[in-house]
C-alpha atoms as a PDB file:
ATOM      1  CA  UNK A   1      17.083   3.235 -15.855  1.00  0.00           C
ATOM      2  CA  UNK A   2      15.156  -0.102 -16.120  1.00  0.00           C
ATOM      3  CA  UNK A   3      17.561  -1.365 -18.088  1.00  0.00           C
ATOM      4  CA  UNK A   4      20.486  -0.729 -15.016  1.00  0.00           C
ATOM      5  CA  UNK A   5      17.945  -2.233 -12.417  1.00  0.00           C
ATOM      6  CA  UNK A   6      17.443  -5.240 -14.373  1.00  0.00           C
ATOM      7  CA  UNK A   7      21.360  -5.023 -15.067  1.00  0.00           C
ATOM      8  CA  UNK A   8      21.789  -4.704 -10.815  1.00  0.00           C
ATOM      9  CA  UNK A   9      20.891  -8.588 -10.324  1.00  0.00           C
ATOM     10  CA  UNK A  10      20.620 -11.851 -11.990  1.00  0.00           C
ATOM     11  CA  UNK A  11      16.984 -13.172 -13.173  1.00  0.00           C
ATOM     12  CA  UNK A  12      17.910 -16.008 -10.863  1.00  0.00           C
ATOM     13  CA  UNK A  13      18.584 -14.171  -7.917  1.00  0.00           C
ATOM     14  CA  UNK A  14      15.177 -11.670  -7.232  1.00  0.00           C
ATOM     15  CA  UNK A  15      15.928 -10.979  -3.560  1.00  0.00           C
ATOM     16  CA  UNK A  16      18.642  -8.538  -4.402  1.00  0.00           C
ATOM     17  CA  UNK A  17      15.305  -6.703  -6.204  1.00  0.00           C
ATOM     18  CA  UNK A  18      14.955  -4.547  -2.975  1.00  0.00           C
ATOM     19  CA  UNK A  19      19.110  -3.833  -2.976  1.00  0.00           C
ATOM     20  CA  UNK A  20      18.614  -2.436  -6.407  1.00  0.00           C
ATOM     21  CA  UNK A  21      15.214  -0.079  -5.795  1.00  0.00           C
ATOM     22  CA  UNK A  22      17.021   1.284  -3.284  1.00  0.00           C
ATOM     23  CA  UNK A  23      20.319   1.836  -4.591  1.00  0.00           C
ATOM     24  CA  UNK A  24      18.660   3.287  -7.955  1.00  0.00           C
ATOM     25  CA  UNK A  25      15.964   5.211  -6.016  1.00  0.00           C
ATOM     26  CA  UNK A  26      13.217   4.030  -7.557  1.00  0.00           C
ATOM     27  CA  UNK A  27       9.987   2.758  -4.999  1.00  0.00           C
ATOM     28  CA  UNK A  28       8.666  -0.456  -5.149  1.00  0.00           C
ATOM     29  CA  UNK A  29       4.628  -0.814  -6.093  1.00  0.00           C
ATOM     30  CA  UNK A  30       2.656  -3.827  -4.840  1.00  0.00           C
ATOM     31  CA  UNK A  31      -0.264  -4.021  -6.801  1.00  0.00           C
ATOM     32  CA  UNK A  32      -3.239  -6.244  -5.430  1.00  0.00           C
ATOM     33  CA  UNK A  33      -4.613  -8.799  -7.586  1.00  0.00           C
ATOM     34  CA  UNK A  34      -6.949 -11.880  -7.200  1.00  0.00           C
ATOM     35  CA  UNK A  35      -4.834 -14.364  -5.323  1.00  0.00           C
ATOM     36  CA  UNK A  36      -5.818 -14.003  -2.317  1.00  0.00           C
ATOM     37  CA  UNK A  37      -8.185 -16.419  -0.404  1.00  0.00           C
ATOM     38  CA  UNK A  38      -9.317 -17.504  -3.872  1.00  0.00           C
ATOM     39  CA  UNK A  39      -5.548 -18.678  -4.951  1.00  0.00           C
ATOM     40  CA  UNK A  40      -6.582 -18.027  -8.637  1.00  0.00           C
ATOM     41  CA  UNK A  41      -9.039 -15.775 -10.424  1.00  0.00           C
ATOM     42  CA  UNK A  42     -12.615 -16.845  -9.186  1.00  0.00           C
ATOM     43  CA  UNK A  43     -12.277 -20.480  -8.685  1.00  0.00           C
ATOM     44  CA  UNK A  44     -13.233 -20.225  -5.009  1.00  0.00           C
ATOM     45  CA  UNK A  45     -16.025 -17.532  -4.596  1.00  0.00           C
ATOM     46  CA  UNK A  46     -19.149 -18.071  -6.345  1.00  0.00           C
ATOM     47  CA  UNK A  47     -19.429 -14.491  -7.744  1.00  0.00           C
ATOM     48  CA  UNK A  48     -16.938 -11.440  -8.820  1.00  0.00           C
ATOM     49  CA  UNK A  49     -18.389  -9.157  -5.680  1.00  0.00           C
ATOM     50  CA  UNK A  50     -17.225 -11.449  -3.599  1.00  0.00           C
ATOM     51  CA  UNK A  51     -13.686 -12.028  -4.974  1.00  0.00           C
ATOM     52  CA  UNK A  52     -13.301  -8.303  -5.677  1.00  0.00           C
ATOM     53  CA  UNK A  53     -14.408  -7.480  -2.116  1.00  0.00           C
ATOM     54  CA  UNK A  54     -11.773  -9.525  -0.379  1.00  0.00           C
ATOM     55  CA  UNK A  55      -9.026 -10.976  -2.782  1.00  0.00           C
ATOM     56  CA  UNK A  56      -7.601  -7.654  -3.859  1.00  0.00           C
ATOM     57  CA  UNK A  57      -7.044  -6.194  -0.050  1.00  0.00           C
ATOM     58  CA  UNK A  58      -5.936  -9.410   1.412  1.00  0.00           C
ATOM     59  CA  UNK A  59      -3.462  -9.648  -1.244  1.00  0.00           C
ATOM     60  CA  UNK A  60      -1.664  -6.544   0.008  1.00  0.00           C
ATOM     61  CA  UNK A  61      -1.996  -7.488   3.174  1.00  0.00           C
ATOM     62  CA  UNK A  62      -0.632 -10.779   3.187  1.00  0.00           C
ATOM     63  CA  UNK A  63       2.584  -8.649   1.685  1.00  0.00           C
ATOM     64  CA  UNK A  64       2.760  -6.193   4.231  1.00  0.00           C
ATOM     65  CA  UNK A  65       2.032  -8.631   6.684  1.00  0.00           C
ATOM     66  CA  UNK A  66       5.250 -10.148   5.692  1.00  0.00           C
ATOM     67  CA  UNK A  67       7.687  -7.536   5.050  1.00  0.00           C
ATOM     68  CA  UNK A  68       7.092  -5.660   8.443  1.00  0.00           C
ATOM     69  CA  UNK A  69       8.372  -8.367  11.124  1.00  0.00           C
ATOM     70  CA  UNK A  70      10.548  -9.602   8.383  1.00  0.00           C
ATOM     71  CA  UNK A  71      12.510  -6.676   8.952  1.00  0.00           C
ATOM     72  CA  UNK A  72      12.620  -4.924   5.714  1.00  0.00           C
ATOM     73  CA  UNK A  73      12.030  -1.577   6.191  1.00  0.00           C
ATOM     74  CA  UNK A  74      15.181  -1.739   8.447  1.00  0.00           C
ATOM     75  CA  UNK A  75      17.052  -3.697   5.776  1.00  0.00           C
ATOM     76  CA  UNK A  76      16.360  -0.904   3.516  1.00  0.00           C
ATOM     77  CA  UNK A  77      15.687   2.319   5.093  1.00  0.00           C
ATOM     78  CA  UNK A  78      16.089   4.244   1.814  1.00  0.00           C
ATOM     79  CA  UNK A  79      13.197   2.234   0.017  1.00  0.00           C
ATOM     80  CA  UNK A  80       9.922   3.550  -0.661  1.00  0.00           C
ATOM     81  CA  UNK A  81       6.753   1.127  -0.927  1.00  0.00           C
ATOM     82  CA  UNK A  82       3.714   1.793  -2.966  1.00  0.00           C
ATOM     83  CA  UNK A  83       0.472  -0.573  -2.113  1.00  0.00           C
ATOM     84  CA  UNK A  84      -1.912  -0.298  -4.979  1.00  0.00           C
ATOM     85  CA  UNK A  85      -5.947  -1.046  -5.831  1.00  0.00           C
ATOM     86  CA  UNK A  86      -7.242  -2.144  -2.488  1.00  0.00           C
ATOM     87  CA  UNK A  87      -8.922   0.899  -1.344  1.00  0.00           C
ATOM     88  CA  UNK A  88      -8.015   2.310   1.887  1.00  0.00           C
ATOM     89  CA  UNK A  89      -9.894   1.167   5.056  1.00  0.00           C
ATOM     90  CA  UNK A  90      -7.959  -2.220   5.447  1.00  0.00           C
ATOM     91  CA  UNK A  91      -5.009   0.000   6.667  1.00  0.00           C
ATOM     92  CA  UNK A  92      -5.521   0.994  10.010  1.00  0.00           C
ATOM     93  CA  UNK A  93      -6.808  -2.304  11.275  1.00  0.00           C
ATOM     94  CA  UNK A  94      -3.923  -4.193   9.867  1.00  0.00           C
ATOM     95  CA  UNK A  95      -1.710  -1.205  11.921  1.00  0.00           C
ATOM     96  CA  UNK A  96      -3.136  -2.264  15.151  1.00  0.00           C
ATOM     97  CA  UNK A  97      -3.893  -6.245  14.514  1.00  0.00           C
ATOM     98  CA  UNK A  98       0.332  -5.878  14.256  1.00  0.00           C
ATOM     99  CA  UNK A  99       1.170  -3.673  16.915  1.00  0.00           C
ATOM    100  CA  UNK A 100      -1.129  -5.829  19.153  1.00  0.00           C
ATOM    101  CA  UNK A 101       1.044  -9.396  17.837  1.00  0.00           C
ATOM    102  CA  UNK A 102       4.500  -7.125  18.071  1.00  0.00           C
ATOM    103  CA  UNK A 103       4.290  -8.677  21.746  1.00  0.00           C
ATOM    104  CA  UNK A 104       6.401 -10.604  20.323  1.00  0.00           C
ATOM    105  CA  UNK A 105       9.033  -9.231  19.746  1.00  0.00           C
ATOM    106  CA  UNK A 106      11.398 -12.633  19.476  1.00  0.00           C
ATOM    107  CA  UNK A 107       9.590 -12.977  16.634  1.00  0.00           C
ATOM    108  CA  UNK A 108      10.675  -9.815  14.573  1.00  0.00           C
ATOM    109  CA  UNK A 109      14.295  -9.233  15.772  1.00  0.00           C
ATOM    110  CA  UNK A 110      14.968  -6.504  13.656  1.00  0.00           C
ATOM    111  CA  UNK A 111      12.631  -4.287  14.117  1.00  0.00           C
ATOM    112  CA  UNK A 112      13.511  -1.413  15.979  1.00  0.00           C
ATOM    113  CA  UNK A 113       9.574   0.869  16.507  1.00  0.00           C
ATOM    114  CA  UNK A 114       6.455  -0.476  15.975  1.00  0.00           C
ATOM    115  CA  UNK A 115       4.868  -1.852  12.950  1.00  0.00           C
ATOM    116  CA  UNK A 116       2.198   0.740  12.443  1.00  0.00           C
ATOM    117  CA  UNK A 117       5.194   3.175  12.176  1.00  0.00           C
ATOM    118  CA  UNK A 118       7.120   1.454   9.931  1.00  0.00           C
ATOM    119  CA  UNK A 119       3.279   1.692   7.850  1.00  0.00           C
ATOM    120  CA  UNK A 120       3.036   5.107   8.016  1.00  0.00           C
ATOM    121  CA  UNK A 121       6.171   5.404   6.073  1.00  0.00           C
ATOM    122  CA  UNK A 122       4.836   3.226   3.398  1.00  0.00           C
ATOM    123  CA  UNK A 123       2.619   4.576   0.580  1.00  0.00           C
ATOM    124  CA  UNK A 124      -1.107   3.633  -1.117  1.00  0.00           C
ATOM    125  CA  UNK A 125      -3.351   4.253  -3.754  1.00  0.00           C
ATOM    126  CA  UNK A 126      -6.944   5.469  -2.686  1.00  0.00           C
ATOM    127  CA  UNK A 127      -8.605   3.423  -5.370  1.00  0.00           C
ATOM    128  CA  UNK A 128     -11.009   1.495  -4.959  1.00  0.00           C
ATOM    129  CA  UNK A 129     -11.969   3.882  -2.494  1.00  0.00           C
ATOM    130  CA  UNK A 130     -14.742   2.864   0.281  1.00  0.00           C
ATOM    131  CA  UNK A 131     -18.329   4.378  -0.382  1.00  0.00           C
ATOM    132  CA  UNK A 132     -19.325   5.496   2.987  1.00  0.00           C
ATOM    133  CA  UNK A 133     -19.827   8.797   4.996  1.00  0.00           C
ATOM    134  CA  UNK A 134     -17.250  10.806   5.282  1.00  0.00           C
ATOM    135  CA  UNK A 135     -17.193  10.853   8.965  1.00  0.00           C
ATOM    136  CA  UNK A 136     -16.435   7.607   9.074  1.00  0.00           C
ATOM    137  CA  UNK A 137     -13.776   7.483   6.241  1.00  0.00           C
ATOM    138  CA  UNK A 138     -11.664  10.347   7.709  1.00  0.00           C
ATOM    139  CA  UNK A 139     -11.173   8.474  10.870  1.00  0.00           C
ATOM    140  CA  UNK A 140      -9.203   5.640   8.289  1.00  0.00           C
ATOM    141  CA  UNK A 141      -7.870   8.812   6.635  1.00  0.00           C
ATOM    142  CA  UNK A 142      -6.315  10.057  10.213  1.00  0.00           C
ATOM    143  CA  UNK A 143      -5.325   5.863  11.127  1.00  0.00           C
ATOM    144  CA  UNK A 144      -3.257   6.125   7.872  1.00  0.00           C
ATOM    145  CA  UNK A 145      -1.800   9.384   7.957  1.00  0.00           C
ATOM    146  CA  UNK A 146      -3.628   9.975   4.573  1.00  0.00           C
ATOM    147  CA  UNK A 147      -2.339  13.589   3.720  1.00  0.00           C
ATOM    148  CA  UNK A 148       1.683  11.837   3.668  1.00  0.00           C
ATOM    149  CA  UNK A 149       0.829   8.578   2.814  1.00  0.00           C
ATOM    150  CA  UNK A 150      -2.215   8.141   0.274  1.00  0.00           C
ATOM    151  CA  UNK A 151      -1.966   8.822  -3.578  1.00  0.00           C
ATOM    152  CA  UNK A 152      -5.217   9.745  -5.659  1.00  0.00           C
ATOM    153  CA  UNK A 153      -5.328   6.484  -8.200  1.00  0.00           C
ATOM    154  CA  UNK A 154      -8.027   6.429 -11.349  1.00  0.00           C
ATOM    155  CA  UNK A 155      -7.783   2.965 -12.577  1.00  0.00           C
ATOM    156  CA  UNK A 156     -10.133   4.128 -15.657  1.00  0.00           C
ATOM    157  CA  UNK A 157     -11.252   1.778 -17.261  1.00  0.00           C
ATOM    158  CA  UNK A 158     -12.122  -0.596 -14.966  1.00  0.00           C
ATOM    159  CA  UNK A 159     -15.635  -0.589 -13.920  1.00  0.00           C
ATOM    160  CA  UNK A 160     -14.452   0.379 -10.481  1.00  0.00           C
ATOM    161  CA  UNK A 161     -12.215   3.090 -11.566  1.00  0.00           C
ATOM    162  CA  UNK A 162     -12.744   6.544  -9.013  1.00  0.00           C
ATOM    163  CA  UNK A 163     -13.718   9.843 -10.631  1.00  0.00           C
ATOM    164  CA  UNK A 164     -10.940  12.890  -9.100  1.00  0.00           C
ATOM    165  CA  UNK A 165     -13.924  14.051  -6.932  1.00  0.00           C
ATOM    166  CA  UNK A 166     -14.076  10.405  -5.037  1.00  0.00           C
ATOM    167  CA  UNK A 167     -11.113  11.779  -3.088  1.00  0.00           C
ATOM    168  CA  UNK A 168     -10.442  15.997  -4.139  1.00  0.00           C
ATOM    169  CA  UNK A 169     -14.223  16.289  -2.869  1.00  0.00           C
ATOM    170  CA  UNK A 170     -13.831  14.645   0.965  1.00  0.00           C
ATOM    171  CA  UNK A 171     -14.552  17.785   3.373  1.00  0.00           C
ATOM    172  CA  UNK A 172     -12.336  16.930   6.025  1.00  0.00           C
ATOM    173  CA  UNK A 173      -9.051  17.517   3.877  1.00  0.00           C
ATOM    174  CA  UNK A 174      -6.888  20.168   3.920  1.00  0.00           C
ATOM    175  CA  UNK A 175      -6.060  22.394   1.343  1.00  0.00           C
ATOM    176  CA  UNK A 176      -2.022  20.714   1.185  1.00  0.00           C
ATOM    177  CA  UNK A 177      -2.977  17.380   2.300  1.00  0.00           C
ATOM    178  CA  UNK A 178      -5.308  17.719  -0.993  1.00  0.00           C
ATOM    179  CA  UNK A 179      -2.694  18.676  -2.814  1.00  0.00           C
ATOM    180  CA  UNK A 180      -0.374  15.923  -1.681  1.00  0.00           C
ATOM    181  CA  UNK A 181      -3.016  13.146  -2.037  1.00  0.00           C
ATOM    182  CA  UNK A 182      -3.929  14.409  -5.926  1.00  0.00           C
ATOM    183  CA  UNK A 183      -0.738  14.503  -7.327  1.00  0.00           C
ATOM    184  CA  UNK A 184       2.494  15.462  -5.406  1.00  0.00           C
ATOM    185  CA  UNK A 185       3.066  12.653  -3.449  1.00  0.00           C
ATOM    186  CA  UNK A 186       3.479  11.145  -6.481  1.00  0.00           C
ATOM    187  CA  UNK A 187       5.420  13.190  -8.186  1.00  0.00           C
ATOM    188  CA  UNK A 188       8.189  13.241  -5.290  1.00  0.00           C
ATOM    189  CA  UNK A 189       7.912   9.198  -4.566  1.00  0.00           C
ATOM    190  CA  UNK A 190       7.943   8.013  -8.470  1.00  0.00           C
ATOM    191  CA  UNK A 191      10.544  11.189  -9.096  1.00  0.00           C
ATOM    192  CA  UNK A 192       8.422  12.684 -11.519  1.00  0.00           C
END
């Protein structure tokens, strides 16, 4: 199957990378890494907390950020998106920082709902998921949709990696949103 993707464009022509997901069915995965503010690994922020805390969220931002008003969820209705390893909580701000700037409209001509909806049909990885009390992290779980959007993630073994219980343990889940979020999400977005 890789081989027919790669097949679907030219190596000089990666826009058609989208066309080609969606034709073949197969979801596309952003996966965070340090370019954000620092623009290379470390060579900005004195320390790794501080890269780690902020690089790796506002890298998938920046990239959602971009494809919303862009308009390609509506270029490719078919597509599935996966945003990977920046935790969770940076979701539902981002939903209403764009909904708030979708006032202008002018600006994203091809979007036809807001942008927080066109998020909710995008997917994410829990991991590095936010320490805090659970009270607080199930109202980012409810922003988010979590139960038909979020997808338990290990990363083991990174130092950060999250232990099944980070996420199978929250209280405020339900016994199929559980199920969904640990494994068959998953299964039914990378067609396993």
């Amino acid at each position: 199957l890789a081989r027919r993707v790669r097949d679907w464009f030219r190596a000089d022509d990666r826009a058609r990378i989208p066309e080609a997901a969606q034709h073949h069915g197969l979801p596309i995965v952003v996966h965070a890494n340090f370019l954000g503010p620092d623009l290379s690994v470390f060579s900005k922020f004195p320390s790794f907390l501080e890269s780690h805390a902020l690089d790796m969220t506002w890298c998938n931002q920046v990239q959602l950020t971009s494809m919303v008003p862009e308009g390609v969820p509506e270029r490719f209705p078919d597509l599935k998106f996966v945003f990977q390893e920046s935790g969770v909580t940076w979701i539902g701000g981002l939903m209403y920082r764009l909904d708030t700037e979708y006032m202008r409209r002018l600006e994203a001509p091809l979007l036809k709902k807001l942008p927080s909806e066109y998020m909710k049909d995008f997917y994410y990885s829990t991991q590095p998921i936010e320490e805090m009390p659970p009270r607080h992290l199930k109202s980012f779980f409810d922003m988010a949709d979590a139960e038909n959007s979020f997808m338990f993630a290990i990363d083991w073994p990174h130092v950060d990696y999250d232990e099944p219980g980070a996420v199978a343990d929250l209280p405020f889940l339900s016994p199929e949103g559980r199920r969904k979020i640990m494994g068959e999400t998953a299964l039914g977005v990378f067609r396993l």
